[in-house]
Protein backbone atom coordinates (compact mmCIF):
# COMPACT_ATOMS: atom_id res chain seq x y z
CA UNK A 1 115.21 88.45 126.99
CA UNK A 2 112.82 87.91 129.82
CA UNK A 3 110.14 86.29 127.85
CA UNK A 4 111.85 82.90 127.85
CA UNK A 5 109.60 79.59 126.53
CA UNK A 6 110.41 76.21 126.74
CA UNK A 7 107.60 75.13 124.35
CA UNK A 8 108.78 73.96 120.97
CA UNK A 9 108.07 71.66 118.29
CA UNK A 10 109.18 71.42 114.70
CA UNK A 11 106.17 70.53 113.04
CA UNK A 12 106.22 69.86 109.54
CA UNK A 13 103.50 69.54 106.80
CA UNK A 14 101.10 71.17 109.97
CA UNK A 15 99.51 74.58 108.76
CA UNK A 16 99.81 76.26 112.16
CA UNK A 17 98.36 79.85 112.89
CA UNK A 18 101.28 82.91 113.79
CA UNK A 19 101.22 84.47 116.76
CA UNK A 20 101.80 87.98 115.86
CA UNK A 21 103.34 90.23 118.06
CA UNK A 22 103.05 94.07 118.40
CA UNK A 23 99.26 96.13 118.33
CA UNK A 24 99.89 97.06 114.50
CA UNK A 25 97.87 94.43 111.86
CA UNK A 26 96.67 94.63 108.63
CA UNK A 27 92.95 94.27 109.23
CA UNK A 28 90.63 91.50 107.76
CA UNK A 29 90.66 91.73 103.94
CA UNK A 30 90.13 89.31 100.28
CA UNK A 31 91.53 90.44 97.31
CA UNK A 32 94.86 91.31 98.36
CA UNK A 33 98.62 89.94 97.32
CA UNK A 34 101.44 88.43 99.19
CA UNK A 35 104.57 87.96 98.54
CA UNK A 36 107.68 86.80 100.03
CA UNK A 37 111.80 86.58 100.98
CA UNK A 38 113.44 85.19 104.09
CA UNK A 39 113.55 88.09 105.62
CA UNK A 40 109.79 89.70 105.17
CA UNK A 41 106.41 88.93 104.16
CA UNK A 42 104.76 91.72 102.02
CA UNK A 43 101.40 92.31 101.81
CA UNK A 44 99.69 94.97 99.20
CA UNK A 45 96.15 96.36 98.61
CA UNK A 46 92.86 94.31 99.24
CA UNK A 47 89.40 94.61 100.06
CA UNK A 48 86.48 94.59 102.53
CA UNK A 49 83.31 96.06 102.62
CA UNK A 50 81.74 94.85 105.69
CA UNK A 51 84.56 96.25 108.34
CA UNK A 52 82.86 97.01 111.58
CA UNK A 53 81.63 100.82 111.85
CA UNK A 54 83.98 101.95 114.88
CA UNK A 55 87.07 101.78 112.60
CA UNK A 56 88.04 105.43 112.51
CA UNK A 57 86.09 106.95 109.21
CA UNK A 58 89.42 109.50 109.38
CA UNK A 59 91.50 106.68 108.50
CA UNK A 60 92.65 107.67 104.74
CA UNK A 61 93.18 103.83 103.89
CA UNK A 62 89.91 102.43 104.18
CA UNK A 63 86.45 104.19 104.23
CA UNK A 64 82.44 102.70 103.81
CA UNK A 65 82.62 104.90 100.48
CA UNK A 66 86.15 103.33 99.05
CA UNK A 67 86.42 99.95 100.72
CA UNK A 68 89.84 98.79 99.37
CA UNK A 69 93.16 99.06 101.66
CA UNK A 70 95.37 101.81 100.10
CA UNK A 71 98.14 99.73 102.23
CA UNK A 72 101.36 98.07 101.77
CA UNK A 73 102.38 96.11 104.98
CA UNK A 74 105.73 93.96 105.70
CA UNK A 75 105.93 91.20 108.64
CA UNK A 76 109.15 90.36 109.87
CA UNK A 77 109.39 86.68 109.89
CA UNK A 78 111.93 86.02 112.61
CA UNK A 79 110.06 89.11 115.09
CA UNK A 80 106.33 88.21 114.34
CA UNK A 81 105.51 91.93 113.69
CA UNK A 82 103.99 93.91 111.05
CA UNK A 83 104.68 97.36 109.82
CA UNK A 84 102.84 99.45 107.73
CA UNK A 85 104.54 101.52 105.10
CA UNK A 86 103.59 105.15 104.17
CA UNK A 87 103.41 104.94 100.52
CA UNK A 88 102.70 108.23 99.32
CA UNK A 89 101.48 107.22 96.00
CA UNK A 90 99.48 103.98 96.18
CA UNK A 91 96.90 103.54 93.17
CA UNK A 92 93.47 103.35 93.59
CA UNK A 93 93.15 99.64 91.87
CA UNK A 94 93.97 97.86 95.02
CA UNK A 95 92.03 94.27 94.25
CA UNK A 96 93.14 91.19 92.83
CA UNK A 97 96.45 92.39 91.64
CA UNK A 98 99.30 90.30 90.60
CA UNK A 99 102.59 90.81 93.10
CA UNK A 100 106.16 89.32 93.15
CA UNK A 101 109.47 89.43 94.40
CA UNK A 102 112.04 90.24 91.86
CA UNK A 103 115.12 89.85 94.06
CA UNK A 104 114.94 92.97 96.63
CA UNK A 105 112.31 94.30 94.52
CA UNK A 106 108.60 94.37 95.11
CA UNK A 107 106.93 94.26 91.87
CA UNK A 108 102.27 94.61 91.33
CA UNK A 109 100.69 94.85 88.25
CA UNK A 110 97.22 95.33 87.25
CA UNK A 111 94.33 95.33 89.62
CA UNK A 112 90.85 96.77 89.74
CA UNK A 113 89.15 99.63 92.13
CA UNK A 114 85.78 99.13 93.13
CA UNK A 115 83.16 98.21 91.75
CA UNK A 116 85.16 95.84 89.91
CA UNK A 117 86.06 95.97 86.61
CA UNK A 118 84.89 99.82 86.70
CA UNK A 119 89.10 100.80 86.20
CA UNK A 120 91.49 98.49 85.90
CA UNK A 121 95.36 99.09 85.76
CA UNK A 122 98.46 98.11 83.80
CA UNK A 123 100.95 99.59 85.46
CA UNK A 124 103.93 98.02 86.60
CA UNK A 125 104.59 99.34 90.51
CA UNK A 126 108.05 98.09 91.60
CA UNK A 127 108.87 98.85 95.08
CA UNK A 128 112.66 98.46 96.79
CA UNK A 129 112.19 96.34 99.61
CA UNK A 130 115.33 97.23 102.08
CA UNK A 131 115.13 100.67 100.98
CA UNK A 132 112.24 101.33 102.71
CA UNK A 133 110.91 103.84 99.86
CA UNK A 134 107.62 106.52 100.52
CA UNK A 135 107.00 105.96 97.12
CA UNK A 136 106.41 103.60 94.42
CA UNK A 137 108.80 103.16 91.25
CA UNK A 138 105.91 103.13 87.98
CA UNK A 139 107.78 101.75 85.30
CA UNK A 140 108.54 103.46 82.27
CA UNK A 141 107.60 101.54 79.72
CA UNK A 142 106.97 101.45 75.91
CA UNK A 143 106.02 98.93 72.92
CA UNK A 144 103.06 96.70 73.12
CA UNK A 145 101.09 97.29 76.45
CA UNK A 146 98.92 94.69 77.83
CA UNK A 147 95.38 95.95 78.72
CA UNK A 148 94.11 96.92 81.95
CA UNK A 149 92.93 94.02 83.81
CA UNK A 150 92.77 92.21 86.98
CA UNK A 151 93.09 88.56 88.60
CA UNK A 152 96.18 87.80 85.81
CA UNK A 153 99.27 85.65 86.97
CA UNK A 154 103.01 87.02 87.31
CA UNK A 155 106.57 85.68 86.76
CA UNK A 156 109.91 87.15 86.41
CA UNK A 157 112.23 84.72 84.40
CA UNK A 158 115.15 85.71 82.45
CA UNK A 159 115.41 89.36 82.51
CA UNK A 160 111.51 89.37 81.68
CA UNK A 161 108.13 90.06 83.15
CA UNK A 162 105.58 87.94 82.52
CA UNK A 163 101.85 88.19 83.15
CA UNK A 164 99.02 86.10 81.54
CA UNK A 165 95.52 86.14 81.66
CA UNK A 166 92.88 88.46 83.86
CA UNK A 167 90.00 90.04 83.18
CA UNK A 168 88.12 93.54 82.89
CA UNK A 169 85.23 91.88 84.45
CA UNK A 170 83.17 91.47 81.31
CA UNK A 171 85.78 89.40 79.02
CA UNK A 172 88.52 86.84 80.42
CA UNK A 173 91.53 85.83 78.41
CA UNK A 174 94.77 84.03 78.18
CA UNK A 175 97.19 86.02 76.56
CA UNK A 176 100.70 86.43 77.46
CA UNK A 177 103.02 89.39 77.57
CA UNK A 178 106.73 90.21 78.41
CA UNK A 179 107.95 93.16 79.61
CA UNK A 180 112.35 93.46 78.58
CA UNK A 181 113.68 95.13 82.15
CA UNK A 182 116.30 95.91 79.99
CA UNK A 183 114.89 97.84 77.16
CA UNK A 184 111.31 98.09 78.90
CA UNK A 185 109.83 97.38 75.87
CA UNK A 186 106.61 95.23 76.36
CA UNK A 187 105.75 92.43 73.19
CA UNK A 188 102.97 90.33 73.33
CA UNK A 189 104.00 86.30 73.44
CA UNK A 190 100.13 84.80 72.38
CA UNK A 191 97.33 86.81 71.96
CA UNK A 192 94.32 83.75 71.80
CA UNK A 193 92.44 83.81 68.51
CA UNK A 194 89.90 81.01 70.23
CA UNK A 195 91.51 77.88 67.98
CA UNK A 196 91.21 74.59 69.53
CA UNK A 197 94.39 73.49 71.62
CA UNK A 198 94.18 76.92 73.55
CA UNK A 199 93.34 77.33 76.97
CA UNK A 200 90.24 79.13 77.70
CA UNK A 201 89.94 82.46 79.42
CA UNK A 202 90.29 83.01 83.34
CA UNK A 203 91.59 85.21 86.21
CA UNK A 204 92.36 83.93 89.82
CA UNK A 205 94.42 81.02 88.42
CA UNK A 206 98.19 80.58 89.41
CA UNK A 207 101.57 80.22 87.82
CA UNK A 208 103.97 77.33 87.69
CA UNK A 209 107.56 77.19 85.79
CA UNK A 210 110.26 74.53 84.55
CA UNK A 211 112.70 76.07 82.10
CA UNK A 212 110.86 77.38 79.25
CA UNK A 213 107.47 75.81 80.03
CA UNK A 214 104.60 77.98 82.05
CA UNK A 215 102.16 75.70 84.03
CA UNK A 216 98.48 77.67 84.47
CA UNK A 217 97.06 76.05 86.85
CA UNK A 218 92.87 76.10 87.54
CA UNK A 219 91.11 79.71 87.33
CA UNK A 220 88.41 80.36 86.16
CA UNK A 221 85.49 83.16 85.10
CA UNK A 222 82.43 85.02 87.33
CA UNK A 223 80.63 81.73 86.31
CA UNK A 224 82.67 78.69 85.75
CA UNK A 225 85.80 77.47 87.42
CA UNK A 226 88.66 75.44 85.25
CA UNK A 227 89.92 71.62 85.89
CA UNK A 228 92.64 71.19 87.54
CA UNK A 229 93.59 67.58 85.65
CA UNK A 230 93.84 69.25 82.69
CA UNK A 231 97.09 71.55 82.76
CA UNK A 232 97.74 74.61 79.72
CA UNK A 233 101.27 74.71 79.29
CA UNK A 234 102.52 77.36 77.21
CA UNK A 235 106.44 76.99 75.73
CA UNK A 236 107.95 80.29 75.44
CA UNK A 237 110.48 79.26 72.84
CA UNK A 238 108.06 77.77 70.62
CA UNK A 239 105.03 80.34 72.16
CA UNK A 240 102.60 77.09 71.50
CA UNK A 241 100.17 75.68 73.72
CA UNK A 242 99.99 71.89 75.15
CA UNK A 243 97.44 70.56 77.37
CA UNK A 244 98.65 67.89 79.71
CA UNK A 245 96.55 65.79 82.00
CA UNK A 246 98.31 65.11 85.28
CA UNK A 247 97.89 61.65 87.26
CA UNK A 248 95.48 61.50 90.07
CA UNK A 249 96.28 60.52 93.68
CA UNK A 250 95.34 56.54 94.49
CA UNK A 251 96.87 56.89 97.65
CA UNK A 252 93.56 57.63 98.73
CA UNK A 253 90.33 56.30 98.73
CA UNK A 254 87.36 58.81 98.37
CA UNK A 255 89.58 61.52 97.06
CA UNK A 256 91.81 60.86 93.85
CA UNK A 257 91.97 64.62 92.12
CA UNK A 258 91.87 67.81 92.97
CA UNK A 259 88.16 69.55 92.16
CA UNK A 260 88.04 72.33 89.92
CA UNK A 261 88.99 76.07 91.56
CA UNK A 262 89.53 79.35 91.24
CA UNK A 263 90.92 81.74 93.62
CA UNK A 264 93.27 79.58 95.19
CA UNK A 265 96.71 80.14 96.01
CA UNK A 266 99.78 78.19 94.88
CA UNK A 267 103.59 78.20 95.83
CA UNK A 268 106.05 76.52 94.42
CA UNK A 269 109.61 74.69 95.60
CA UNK A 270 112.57 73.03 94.16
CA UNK A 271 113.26 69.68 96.38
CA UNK A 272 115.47 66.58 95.80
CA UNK A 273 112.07 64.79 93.68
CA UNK A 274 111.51 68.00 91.81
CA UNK A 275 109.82 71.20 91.06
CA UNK A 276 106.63 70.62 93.25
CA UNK A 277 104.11 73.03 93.43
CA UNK A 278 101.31 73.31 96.00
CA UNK A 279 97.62 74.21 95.68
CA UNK A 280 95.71 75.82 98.60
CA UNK A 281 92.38 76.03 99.29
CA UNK A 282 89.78 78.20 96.77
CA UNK A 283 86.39 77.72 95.29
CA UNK A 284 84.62 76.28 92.11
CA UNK A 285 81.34 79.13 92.57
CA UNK A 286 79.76 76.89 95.14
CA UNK A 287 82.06 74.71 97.91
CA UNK A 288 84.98 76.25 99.37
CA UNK A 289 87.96 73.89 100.24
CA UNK A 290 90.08 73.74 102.80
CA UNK A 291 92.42 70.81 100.95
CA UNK A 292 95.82 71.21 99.96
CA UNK A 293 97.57 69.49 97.27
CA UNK A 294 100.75 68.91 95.85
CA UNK A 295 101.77 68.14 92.49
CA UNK A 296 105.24 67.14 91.09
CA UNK A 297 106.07 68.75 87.64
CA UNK A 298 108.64 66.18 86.93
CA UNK A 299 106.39 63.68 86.60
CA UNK A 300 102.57 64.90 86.86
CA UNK A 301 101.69 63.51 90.16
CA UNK A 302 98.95 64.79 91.70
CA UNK A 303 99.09 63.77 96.04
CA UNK A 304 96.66 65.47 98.41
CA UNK A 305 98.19 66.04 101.47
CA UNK A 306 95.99 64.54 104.27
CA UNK A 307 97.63 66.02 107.16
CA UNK A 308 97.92 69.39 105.66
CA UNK A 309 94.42 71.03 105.98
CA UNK A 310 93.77 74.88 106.07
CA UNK A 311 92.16 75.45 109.55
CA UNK A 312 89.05 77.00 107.40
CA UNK A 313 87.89 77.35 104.18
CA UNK A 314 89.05 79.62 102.48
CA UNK A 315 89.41 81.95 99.15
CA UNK A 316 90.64 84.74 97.61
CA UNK A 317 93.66 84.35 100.30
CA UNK A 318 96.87 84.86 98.89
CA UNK A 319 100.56 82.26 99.72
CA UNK A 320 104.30 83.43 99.35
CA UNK A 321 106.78 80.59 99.81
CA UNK A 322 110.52 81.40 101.23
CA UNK A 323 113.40 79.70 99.28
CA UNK A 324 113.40 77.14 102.94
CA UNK A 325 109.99 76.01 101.91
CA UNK A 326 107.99 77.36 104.33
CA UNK A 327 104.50 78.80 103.05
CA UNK A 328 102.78 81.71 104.21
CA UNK A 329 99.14 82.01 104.09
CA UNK A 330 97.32 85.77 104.94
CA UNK A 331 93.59 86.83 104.64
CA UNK A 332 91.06 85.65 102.63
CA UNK A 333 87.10 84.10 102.75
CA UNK A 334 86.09 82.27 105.06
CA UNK A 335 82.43 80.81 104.49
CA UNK A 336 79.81 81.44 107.91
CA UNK A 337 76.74 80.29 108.40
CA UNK A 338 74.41 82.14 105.53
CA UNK A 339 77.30 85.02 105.70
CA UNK A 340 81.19 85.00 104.76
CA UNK A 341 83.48 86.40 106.67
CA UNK A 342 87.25 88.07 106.23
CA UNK A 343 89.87 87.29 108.15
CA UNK A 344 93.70 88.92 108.84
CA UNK A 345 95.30 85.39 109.98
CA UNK A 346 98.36 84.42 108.63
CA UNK A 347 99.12 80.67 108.59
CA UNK A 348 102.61 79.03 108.25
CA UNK A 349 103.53 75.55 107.50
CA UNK A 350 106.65 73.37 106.16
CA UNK A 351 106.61 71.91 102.90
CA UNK A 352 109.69 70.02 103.25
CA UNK A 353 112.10 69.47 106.23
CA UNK A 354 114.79 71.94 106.02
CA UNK A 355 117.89 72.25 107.32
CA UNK A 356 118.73 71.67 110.67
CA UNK A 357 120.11 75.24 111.37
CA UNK A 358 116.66 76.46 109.96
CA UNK A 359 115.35 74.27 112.49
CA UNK A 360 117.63 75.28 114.92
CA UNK A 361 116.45 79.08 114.06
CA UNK A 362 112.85 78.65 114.81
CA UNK A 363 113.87 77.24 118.19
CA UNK A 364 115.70 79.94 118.81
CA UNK A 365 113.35 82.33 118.10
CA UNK A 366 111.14 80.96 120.21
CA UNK A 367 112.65 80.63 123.15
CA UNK A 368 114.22 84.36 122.58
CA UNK A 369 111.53 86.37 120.80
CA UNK A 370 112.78 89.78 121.62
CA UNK A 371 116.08 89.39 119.80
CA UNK A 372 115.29 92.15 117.95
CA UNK A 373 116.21 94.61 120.95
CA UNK A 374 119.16 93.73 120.86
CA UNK A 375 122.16 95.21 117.76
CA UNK A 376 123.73 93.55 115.36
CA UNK A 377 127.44 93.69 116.73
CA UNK A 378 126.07 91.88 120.08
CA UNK A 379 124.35 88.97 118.12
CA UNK A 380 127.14 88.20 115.89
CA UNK A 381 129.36 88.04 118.70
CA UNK A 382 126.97 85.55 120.48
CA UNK A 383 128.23 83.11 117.42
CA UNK A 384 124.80 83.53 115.46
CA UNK A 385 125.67 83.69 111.98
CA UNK A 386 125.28 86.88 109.75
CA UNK A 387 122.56 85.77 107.41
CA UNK A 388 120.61 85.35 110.27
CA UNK A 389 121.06 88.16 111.99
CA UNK A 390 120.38 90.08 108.84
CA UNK A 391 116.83 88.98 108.92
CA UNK A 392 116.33 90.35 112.48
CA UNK A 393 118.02 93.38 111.42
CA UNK A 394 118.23 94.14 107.98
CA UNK A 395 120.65 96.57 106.89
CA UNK A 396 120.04 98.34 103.56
């Protein structure tokens, strides 16, 4: 309790860098996944081939040879640290996978192993988050697999698993399948036949959802990257396509739509205006952006927020959103001066103003970092209340 700080400032819409605490990080890395409660952020897989030579060539996660992170990491929101998990069976396709939370459950699918493209997975790795499992669940599963691929998008809605699009690295697509976690059965919802109305083929785009309807939102192939004005919406009662062409921002001057991207991130939030959804950074093959953008689904607004900038450029990062509305951004590209470069910073900012006992929280926290050391009996009799407590110190 003796590290006591009188510094703080709520500071929303500001994308502000975490000060981690603790000597254990994930190292530098693209390619990976986030993902996201109140309690922890959880990061899975990703890639670097340029890490510098005195990291331990013992070290059974990374090596020159196999440079993708056979590592699943969670970072405790309210303690600032990270800690690594020993998963005894992590796969070898560890880039560009798709990763969400399911309630307390962790769930990846797909993914490549390097060189890209040369094996990609279909597997469907779920993963108990306050159990603290050594190993990861593979689902058994039956009926109409999708193939292996990488860079596709994933939802859970309804008692089903959804995942659309990806690639193999030669051949993109836009199909959608559901997996039943009932019956784990999988069917396929649209397999593309290439008529008009249907959205092309891409990977590295990101998902969006209002009842029935599925937003896909930019992506885009080795070559091209997708517009962002033009929105695929696929109806999962009716399993038809609709494209829809969202308003541009003329708030501003220079700047009225978002450019086309790929490998970007994207979160999304319910608030009092609407489902809103929020586009981070990415790349169209050639510029790298640092903007960030919000669009409302209720009404097809696009609005660039022009005091929320990523410090950097930046790509192939990965977001996680909690249900407060605060956004999480880890890793990623940064373009350098003839070079790129990794990085293993995670970023936080407010999309909304929460609650003033969230507030109330992060000052807290900040002025008492090392409530952690102290047990749970002890901090609920200080009056704080249990749901907060229980994401210091979770109990299973």
């Amino acid at each position: 309790m003796n590290d006591f700080r009188v510094d703080y400032l709520f500071k929303p819409f500001k994308v502000t860098e975490v000060k981690c605490r603790g000597s254990a990080s994930p190292r530098p890395r693209s390619g990976h996944r986030i993902a996201c409660d109140d309690v922890n952020i959880y990061c899975f897989g990703g890639y670097n081939p340029t890490l510098p030579l005195d990291v331990p060539l013992e070290n059974p996660t990374w090596t020159p040879a196999r440079p993708l992170f056979k590592e699943l990491w969670s970072f405790s929101i309210a303690t600032r640290k990270w800690k690594q998990h020993n998963i005894a069976n992590m796969p070898e396709e560890l880039a560009s996978n798709a990763m969400c939370m399911n309630g307390r459950y962790l769930m990846v699918h797909g993914g490549t192993g390097a060189p890209f493209g040369s094996k990609c997975s279909n597997d469907v790795l779920v993963w108990r988050t306050q159990a603290d499992d050594n190993r990861l669940q593979v689902l058994d599963v039956t009926g109409s697999r999708p193939p292996g691929l990488y860079g596709q998008s994933i939802l859970c809605y309804d008692g089903g698993f959804y995942t659309v699009g990806g690639t193999n690295g030669y051949s993109y697509n836009c199909d959608i399948f559901r997996l039943d976690l009932r019956t784990m059965i999988w069917e396929s919802e649209y397999i593309g036949t290439g008529q008009e109305g249907e959205p092309m083929g891409r990977y590295r785009h990101e998902l969006a959802r209002i009842g029935e309807n599925l937003y896909i939102i930019g992506g885009g192939t080795g070559d091209w990257a997708y517009d962002l004005m033009e929105l695929p919406v696929f109806n999962l009662k009716t399993k038809t396509w609709t494209i829809l062409t969202p308003k541009p921002d003329d708030s501003t001057r220079d700047i009225l739509m978002p450019l086309p991207r790929k490998c970007h991130s994207a979160v999304q939030i319910s608030t009092p205006s609407g489902e809103q959804v929020f586009v981070a950074g990415g790349t169209d093959g050639q510029a790298v952006f640092e903007d960030i953008w919000r669009l409302n689904l209720s009404d097809l607004q696009w609005n660039l927020m022009q005091k929320t900038v990523l410090p950097h450029p930046l790509y192939f990062h990965s977001s996680a959103v909690t249900s407060t509305g605060c956004m999480y951004v880890f890793g990623g590209i940064e373009p350098r001066e003839n070079a790129t470069s990794r990085n293993n910073i995670l970023y936080k900012v407010w999309l909304c103003i929460p609650s003033l006992s969230e507030i109330c929280w992060e000052a807290l926290l900040n002025f008492y970092p090392n409530l952690d050391k102290i047990d749970r009996s002890k901090l609920i009799s200080l009056g704080i209340p249990l749901h907060l407590v229980h994401r210091i110190n979770p109990s299973n």
